[in-house]
N, C-alpha and C. Protein backbone atom coordinates (compact mmCIF):
# COMPACT_ATOMS: atom_id res chain seq x y z
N UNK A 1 0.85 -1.17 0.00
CA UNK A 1 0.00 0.00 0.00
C UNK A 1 0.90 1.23 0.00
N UNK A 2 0.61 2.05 -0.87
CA UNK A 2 1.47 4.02 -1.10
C UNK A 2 -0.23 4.47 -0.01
N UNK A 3 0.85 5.21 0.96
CA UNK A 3 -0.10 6.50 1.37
C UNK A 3 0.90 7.58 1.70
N UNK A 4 0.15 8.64 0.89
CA UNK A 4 0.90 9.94 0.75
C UNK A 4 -0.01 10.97 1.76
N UNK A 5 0.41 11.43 2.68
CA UNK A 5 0.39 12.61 3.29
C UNK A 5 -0.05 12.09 4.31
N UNK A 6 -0.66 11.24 4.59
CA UNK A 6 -1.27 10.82 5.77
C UNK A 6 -1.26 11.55 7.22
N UNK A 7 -1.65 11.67 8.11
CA UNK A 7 -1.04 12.48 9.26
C UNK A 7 -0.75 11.45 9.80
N UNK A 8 -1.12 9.99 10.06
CA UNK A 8 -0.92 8.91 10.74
C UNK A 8 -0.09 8.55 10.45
N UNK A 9 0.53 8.46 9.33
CA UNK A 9 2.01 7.67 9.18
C UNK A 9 3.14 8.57 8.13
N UNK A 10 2.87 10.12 8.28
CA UNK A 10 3.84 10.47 8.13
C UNK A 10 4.86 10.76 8.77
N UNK A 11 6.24 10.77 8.05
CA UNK A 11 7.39 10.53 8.87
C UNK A 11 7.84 9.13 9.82
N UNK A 12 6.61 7.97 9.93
CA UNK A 12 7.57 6.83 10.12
C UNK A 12 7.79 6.21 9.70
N UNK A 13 8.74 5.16 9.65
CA UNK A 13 9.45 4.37 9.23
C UNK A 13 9.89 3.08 9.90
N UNK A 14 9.81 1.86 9.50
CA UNK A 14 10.59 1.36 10.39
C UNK A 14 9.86 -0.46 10.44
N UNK A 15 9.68 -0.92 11.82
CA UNK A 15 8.65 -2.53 11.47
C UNK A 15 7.80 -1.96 12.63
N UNK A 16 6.80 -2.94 12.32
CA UNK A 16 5.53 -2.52 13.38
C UNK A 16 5.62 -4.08 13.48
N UNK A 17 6.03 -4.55 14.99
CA UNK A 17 5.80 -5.84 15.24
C UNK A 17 6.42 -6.55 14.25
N UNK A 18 5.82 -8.03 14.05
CA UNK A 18 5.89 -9.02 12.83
C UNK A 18 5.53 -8.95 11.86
N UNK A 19 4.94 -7.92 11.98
CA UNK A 19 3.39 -7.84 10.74
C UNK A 19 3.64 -7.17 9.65
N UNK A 20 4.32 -5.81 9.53
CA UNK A 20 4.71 -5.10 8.39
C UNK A 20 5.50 -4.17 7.84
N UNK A 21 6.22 -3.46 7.48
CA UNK A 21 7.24 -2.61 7.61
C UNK A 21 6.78 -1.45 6.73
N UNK A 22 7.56 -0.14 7.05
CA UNK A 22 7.12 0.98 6.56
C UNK A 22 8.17 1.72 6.17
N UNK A 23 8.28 2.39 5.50
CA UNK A 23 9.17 2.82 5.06
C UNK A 23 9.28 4.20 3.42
N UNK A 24 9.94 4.85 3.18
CA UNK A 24 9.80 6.09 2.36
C UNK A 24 9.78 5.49 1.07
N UNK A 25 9.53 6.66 0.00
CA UNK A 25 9.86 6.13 -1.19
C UNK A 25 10.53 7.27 -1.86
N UNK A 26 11.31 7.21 -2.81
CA UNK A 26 12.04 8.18 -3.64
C UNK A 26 11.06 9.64 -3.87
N UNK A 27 9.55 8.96 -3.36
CA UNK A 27 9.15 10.79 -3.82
C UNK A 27 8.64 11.12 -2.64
N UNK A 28 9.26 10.89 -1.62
CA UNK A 28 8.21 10.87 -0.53
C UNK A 28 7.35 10.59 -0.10
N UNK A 29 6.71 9.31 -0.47
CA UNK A 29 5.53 8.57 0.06
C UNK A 29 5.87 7.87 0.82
N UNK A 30 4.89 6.93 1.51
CA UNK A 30 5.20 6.63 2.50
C UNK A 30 4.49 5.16 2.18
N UNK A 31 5.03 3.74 2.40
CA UNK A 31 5.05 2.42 1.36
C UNK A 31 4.88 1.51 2.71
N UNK A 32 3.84 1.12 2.89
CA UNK A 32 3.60 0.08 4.04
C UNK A 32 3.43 -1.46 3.35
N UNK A 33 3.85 -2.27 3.72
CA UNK A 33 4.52 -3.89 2.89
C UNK A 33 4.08 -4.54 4.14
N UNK A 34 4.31 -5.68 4.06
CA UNK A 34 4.05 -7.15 4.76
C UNK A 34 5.33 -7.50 5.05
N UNK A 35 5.84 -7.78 5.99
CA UNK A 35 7.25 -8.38 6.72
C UNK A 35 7.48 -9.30 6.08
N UNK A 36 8.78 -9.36 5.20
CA UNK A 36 9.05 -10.59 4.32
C UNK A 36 9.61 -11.59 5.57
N UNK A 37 9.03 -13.02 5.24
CA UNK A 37 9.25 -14.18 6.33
C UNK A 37 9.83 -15.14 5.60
N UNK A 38 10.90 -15.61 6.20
CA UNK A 38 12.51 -16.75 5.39
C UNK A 38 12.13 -17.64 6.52
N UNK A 39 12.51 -19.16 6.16
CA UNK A 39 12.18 -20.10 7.09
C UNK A 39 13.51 -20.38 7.60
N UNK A 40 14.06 -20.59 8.67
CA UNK A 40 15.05 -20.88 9.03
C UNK A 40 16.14 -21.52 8.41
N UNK A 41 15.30 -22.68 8.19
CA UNK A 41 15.73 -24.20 7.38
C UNK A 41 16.03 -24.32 6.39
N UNK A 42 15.94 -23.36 5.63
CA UNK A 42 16.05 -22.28 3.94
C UNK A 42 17.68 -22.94 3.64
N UNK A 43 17.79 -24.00 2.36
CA UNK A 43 18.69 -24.48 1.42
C UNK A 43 18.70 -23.61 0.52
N UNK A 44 19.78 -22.65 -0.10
CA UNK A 44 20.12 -22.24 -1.47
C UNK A 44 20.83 -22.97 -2.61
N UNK A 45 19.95 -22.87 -3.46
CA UNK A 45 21.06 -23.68 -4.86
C UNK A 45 21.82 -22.74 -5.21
N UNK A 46 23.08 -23.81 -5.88
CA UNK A 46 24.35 -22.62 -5.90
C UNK A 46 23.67 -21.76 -6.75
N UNK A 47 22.53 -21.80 -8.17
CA UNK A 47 22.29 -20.77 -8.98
C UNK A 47 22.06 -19.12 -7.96
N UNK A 48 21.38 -19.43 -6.70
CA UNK A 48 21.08 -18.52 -6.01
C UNK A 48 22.16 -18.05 -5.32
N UNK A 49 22.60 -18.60 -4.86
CA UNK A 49 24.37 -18.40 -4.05
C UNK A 49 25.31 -17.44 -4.99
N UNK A 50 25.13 -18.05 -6.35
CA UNK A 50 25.59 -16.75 -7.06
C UNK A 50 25.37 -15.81 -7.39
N UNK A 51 23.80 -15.86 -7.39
CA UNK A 51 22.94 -14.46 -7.80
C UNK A 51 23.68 -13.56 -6.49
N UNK A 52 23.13 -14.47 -5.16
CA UNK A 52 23.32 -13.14 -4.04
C UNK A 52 24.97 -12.63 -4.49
N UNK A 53 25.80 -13.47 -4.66
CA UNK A 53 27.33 -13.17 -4.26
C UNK A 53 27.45 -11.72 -5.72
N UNK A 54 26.45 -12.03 -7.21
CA UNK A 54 26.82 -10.79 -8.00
C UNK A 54 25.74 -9.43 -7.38
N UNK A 55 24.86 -10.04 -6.53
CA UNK A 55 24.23 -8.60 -6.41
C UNK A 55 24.71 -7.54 -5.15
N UNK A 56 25.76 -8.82 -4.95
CA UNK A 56 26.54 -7.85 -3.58
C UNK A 56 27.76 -6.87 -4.40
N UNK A 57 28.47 -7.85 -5.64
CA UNK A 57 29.04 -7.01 -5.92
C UNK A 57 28.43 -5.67 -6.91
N UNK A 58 27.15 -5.68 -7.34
CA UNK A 58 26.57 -4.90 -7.56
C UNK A 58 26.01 -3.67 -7.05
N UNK A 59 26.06 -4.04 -5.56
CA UNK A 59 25.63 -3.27 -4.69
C UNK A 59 26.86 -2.29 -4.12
N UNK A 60 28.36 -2.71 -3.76
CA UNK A 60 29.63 -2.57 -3.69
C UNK A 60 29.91 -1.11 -4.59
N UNK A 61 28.96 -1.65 -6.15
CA UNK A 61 29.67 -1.04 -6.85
C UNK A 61 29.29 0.06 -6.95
N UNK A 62 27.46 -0.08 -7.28
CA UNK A 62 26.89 1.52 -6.64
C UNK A 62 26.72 2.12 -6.10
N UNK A 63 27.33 1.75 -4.60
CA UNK A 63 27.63 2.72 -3.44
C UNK A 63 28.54 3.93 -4.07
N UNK A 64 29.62 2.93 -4.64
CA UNK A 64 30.51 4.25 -5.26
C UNK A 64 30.08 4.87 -6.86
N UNK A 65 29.06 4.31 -7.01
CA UNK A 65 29.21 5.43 -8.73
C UNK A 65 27.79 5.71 -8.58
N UNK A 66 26.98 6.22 -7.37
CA UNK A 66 25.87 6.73 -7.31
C UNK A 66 25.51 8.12 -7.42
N UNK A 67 27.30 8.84 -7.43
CA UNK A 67 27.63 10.40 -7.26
C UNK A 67 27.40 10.83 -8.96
N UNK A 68 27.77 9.43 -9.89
CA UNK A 68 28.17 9.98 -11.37
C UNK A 68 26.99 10.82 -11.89
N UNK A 69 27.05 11.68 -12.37
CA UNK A 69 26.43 12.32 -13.62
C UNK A 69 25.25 12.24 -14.30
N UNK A 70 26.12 10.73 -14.63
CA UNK A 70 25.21 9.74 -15.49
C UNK A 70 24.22 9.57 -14.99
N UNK A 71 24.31 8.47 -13.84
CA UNK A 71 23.06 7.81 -13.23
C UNK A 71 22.23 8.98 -12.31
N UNK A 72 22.85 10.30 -12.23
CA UNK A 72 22.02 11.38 -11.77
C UNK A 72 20.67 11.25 -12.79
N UNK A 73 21.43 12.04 -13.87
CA UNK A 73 20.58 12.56 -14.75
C UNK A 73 19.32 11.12 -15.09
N UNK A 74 19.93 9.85 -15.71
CA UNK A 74 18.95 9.00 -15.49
C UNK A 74 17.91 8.83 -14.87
N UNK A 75 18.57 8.86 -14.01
CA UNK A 75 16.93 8.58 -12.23
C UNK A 75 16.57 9.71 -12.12
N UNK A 76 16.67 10.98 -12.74
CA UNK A 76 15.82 12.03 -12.54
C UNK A 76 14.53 11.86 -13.04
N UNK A 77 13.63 12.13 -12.53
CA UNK A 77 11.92 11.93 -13.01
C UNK A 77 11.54 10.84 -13.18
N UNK A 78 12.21 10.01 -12.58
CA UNK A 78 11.92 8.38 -12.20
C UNK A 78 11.56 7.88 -10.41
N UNK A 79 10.80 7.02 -10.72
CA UNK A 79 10.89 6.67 -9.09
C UNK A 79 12.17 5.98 -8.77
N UNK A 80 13.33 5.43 -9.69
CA UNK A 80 14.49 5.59 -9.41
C UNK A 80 15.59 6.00 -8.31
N UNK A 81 16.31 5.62 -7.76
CA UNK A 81 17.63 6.89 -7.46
C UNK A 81 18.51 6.39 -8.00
N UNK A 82 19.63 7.30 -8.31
CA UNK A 82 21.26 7.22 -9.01
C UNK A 82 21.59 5.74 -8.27
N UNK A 83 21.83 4.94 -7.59
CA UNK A 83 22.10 3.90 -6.66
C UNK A 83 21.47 2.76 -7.41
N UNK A 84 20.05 3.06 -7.61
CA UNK A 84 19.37 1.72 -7.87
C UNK A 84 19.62 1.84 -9.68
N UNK A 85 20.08 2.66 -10.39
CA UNK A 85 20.64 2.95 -11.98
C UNK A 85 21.76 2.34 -11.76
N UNK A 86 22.68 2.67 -11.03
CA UNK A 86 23.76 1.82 -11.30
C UNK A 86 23.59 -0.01 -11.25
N UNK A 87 22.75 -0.05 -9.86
CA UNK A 87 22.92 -1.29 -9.90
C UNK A 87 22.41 -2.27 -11.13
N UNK A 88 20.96 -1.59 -11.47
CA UNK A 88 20.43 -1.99 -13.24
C UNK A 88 21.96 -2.21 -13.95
N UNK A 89 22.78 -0.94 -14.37
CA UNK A 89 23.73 -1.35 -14.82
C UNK A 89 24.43 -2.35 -15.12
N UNK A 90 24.82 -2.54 -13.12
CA UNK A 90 25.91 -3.50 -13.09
C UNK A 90 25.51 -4.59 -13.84
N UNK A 91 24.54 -5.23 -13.87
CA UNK A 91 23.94 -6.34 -14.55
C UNK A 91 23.42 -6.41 -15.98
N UNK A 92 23.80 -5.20 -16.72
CA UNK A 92 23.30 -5.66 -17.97
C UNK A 92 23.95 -4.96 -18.35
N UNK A 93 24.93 -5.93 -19.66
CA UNK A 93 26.23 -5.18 -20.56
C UNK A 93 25.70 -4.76 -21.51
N UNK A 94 26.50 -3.77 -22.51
CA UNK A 94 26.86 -3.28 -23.82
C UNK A 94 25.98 -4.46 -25.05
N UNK A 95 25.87 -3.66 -26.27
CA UNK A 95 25.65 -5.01 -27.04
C UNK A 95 26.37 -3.77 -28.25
N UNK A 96 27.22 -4.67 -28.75
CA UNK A 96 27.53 -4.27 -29.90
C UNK A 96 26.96 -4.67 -31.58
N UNK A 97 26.18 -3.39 -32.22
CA UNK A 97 25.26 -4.21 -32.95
C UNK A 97 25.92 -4.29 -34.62
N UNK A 98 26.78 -3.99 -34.75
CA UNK A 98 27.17 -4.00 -36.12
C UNK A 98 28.75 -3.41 -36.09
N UNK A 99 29.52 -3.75 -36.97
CA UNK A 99 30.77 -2.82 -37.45
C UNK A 99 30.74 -2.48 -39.42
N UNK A 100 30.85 -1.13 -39.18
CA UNK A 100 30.53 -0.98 -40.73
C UNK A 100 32.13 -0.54 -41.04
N UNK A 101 32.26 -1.24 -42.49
CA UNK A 101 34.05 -0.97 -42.80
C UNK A 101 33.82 -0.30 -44.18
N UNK A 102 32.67 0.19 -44.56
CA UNK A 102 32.10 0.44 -46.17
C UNK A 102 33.45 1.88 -45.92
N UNK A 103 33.88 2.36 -45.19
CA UNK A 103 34.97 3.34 -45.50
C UNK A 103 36.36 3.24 -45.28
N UNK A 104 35.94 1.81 -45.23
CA UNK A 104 37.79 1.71 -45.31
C UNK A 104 37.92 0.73 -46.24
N UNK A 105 39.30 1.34 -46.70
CA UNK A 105 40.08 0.12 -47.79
C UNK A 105 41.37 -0.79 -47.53
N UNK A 106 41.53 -0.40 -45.92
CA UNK A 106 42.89 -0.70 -46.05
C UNK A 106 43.72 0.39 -45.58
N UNK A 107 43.57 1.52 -46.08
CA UNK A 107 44.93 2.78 -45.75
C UNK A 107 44.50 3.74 -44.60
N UNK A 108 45.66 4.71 -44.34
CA UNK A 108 46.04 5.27 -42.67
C UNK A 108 44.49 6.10 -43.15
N UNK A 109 44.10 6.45 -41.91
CA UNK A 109 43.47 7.67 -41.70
C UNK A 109 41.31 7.75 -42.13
N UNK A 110 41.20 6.40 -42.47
CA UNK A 110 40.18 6.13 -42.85
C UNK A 110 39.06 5.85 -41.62
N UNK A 111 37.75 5.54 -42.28
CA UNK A 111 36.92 5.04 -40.69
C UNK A 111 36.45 3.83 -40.69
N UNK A 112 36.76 3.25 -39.69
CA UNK A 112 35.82 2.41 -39.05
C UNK A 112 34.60 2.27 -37.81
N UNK A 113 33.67 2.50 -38.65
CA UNK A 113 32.43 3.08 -37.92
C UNK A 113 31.88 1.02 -36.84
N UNK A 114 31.53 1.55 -35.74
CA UNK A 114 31.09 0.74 -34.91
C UNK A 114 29.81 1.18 -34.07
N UNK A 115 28.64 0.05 -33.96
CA UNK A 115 27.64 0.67 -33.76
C UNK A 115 26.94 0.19 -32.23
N UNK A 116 27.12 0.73 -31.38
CA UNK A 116 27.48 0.24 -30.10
C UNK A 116 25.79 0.81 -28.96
N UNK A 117 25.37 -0.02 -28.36
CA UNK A 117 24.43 0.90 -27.68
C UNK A 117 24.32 0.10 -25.88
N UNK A 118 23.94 0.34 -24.87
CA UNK A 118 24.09 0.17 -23.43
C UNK A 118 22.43 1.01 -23.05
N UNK A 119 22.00 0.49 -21.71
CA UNK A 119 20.65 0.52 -21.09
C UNK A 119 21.11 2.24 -20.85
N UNK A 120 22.25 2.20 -20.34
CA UNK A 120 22.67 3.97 -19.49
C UNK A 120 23.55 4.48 -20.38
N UNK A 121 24.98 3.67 -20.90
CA UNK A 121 26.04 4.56 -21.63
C UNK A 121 26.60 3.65 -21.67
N UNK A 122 27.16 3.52 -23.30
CA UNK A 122 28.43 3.42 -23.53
C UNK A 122 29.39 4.39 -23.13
N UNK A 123 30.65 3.30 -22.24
CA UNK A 123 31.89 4.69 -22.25
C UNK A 123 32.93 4.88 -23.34
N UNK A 124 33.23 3.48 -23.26
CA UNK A 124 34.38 3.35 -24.60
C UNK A 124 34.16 1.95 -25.34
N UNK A 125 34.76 2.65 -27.00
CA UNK A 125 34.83 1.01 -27.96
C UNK A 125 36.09 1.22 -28.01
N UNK A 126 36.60 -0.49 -28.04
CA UNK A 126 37.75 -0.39 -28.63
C UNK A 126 38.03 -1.18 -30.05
N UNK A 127 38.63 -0.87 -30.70
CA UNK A 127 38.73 -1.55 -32.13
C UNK A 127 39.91 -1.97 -32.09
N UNK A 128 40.00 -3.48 -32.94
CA UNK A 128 41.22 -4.39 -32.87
C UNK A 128 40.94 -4.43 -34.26
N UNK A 129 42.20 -4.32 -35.16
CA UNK A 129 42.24 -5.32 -36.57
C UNK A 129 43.61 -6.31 -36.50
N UNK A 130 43.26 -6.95 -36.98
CA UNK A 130 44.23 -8.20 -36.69
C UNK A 130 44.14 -9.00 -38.12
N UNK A 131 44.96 -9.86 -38.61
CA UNK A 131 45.24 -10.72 -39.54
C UNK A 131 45.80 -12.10 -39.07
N UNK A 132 46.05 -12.80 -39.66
CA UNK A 132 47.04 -14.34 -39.57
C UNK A 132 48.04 -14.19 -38.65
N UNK A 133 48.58 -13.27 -38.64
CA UNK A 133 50.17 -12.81 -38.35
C UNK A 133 49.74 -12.51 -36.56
N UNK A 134 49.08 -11.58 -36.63
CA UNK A 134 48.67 -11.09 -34.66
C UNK A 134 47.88 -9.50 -35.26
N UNK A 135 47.81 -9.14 -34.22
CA UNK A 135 47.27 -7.74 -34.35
C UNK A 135 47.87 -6.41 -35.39
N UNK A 136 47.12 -5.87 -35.73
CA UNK A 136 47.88 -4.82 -36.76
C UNK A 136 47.79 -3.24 -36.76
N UNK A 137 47.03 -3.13 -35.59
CA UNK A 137 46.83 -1.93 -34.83
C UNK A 137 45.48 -2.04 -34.14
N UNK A 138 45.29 -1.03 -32.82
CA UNK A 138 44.11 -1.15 -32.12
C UNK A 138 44.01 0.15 -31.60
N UNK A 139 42.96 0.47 -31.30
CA UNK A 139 42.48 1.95 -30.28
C UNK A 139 41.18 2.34 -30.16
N UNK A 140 41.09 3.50 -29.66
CA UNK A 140 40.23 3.76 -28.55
C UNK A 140 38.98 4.19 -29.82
N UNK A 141 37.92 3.70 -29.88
CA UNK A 141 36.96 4.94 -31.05
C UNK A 141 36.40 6.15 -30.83
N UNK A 142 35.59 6.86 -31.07
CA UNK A 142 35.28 8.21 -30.70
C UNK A 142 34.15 8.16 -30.79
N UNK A 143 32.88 8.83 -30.14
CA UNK A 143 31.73 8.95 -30.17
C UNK A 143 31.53 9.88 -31.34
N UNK A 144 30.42 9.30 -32.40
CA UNK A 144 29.93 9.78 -33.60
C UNK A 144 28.46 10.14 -33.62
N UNK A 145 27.79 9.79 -34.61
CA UNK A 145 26.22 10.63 -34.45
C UNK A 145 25.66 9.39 -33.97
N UNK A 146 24.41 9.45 -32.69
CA UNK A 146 23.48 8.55 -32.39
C UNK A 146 24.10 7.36 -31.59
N UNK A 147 23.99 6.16 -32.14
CA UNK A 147 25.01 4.82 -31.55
C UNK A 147 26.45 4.78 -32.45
N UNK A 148 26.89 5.36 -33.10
CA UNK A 148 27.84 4.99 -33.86
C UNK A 148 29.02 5.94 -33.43
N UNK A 149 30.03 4.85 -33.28
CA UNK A 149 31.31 5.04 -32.35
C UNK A 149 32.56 5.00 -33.93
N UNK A 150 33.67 5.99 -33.82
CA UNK A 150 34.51 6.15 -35.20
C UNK A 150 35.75 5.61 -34.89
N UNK A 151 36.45 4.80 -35.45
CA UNK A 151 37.86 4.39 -35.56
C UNK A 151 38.52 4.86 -36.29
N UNK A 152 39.52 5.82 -36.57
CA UNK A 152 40.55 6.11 -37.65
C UNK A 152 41.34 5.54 -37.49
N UNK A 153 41.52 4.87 -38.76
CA UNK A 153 43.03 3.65 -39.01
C UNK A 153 44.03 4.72 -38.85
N UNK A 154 45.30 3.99 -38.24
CA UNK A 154 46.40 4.44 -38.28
C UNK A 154 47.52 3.45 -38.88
N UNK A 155 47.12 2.39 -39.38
CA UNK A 155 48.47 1.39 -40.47
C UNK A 155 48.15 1.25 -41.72
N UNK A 156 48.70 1.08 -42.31
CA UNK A 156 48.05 0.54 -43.82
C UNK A 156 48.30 -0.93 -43.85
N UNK A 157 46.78 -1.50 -43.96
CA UNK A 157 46.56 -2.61 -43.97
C UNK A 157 46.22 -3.55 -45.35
N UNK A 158 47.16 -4.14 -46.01
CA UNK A 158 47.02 -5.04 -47.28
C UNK A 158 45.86 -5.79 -46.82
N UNK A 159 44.49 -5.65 -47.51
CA UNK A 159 43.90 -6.74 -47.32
C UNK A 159 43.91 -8.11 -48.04
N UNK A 160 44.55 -9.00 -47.06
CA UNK A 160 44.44 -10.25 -47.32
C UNK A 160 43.64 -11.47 -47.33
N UNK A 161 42.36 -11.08 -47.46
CA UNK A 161 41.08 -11.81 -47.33
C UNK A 161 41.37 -12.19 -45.83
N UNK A 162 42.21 -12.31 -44.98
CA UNK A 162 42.50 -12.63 -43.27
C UNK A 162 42.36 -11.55 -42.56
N UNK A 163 42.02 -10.40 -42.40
CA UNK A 163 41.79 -9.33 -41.78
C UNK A 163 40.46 -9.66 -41.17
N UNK A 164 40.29 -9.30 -39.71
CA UNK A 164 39.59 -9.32 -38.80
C UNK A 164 39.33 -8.02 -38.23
N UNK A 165 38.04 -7.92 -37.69
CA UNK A 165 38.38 -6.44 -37.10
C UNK A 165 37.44 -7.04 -35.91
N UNK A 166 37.90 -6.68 -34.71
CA UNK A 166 37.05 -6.54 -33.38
C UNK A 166 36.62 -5.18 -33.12
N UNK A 167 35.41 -4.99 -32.42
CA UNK A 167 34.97 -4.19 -31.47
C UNK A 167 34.66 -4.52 -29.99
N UNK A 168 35.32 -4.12 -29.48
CA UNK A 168 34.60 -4.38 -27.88
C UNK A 168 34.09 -3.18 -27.16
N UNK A 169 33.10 -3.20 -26.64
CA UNK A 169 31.77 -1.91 -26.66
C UNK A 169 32.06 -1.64 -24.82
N UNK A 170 32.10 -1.01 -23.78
CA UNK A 170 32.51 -0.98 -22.36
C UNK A 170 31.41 -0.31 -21.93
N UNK A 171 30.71 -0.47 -20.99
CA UNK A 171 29.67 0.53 -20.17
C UNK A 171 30.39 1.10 -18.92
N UNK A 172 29.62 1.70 -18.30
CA UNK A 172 30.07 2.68 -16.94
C UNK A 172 30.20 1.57 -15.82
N UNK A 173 30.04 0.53 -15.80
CA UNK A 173 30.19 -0.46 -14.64
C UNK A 173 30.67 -1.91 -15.31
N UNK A 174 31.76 -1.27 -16.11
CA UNK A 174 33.15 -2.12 -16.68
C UNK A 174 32.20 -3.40 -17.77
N UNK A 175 30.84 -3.49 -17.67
CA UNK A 175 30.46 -4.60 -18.54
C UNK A 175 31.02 -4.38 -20.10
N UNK A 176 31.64 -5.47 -20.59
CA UNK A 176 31.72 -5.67 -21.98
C UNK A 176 30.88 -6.34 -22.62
N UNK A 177 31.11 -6.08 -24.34
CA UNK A 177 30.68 -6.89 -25.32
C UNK A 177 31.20 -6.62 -26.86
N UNK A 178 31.55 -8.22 -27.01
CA UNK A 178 32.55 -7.98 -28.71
C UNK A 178 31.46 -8.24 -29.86
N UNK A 179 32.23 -7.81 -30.67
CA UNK A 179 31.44 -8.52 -32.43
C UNK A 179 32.63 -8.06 -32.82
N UNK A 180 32.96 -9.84 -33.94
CA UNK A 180 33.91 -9.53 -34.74
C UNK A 180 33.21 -9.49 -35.70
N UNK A 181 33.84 -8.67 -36.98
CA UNK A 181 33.60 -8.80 -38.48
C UNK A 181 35.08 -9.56 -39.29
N UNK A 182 34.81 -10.15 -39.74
CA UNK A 182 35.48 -11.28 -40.92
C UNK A 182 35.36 -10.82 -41.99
C-alpha cells in the first residue's frame, strides 16, 4: 500500500511488530509492505548463491558510482535513485550491434564506424584489426552521431582476405561486449 500525506504515518518508518514494515519512497511517500518471512531451514542452490554473491558485488559497486552524472541525470523523473541505476547497470552489458568498414580500404586515416548501444552509456569502444600474423593496430573509437562510435586507421593494412576487425563496446560499470567482423 502508497499513502501519501497521511497524518498517521507520516514521517515513520521502520517494522511494526511481525506484521509489516514501513518505510519512504524516492518521492516521498510513505510504502507500508508485509514483513518478508525466510524459514530458518532455507537451502540455497548454488544458482542462487551466485545471484546473491553478483548482487553484492553490484551493490559494492553503486555505493561508489551513485555520485556519477550519469546515473544522476537517469533517475531524474523516475521513481528511481542514481544507486538503484547503477545497480540496473551492473547487470546488464553493452551489445555491440554492427561494425561498418564500407569506409575503409585498407589505408592510414580512414573510418571504421562501430555501432554500439548500453541501457545507461556506452563509455568506450575499442577496435582491434588483426590478420594471420597477430594484431595490426588497435584503439580507442570516438563517439559519432546517435550509436555509432569512429575508428581512424592508423596502419596501412594489405587486405588479405585474413583481416579481422574486433569491437569491444565498455559501459560505466566495466560490462563488456565484442562482435567480430570477418
Amino acid at each position: 500500500m502508497i499513502v501519501d500525506n497521511n497524518i498517521f504515518v507520516r514521517g515513520m518508518s521502520g517494522q511494526v511488530g511481525d506484521q509489516f514494515i514501513v518505510r519512504k519512497g524516492k518521492g516521498g511517500q510513505t510504502i507500508i509492505a508485509n514483513k518478508p518471512k525466510f524459514s530458518q531451514d532455507r537451502v540455497f542452490q548454488p544458482e542462487q548463491l551466485a545471484h546473491q554473491e553478483a548482487f553484492r558485488e553490484a551493490i559494492a559497486y553503486a555505493k561508489s558510482a551513485k555520485t556519477n552524472p550519469i546515473y544522476i541525470a537517469k533517475a531524474e523523473g523516475t521513481t528511481k535513485s542514481a544507486f538503484n541505476v547503477a545497480v540496473a547497470d551492473w547487470f546488464k552489458a553493452p551489445t555491440v550491434h554492427e561494425i561498418d568498414i564500407s569506409g575503409w580500404s585498407g589505408e592510414i586515416g580512414q573510418t571504421i564506424q562501430v555501432k554500439a548501444q548500453d541501457d545507461t552509456y556506452v563509455a568506450k569502444v575499442h577496435v582491434v584489426v588483426r590478420d594471420e600474423n597477430g594484431i595490426l593496430e588497435e584503439g580507442e573509437a570516438v563517439p559519432g552521431d546517435g550509436l555509432w562510435w569512429n575508428y581512424t586507421t592508423t596502419t596501412q593494412v594489405a587486405n588479405s582476405g585474413q583481416t579481422q576487425i574486433s569491437a569491444t563496446a565498455q559501459d560505466l560499470a566495466r560490462n563488456t561486449a565484442e562482435l567480430t567482423y570477418d
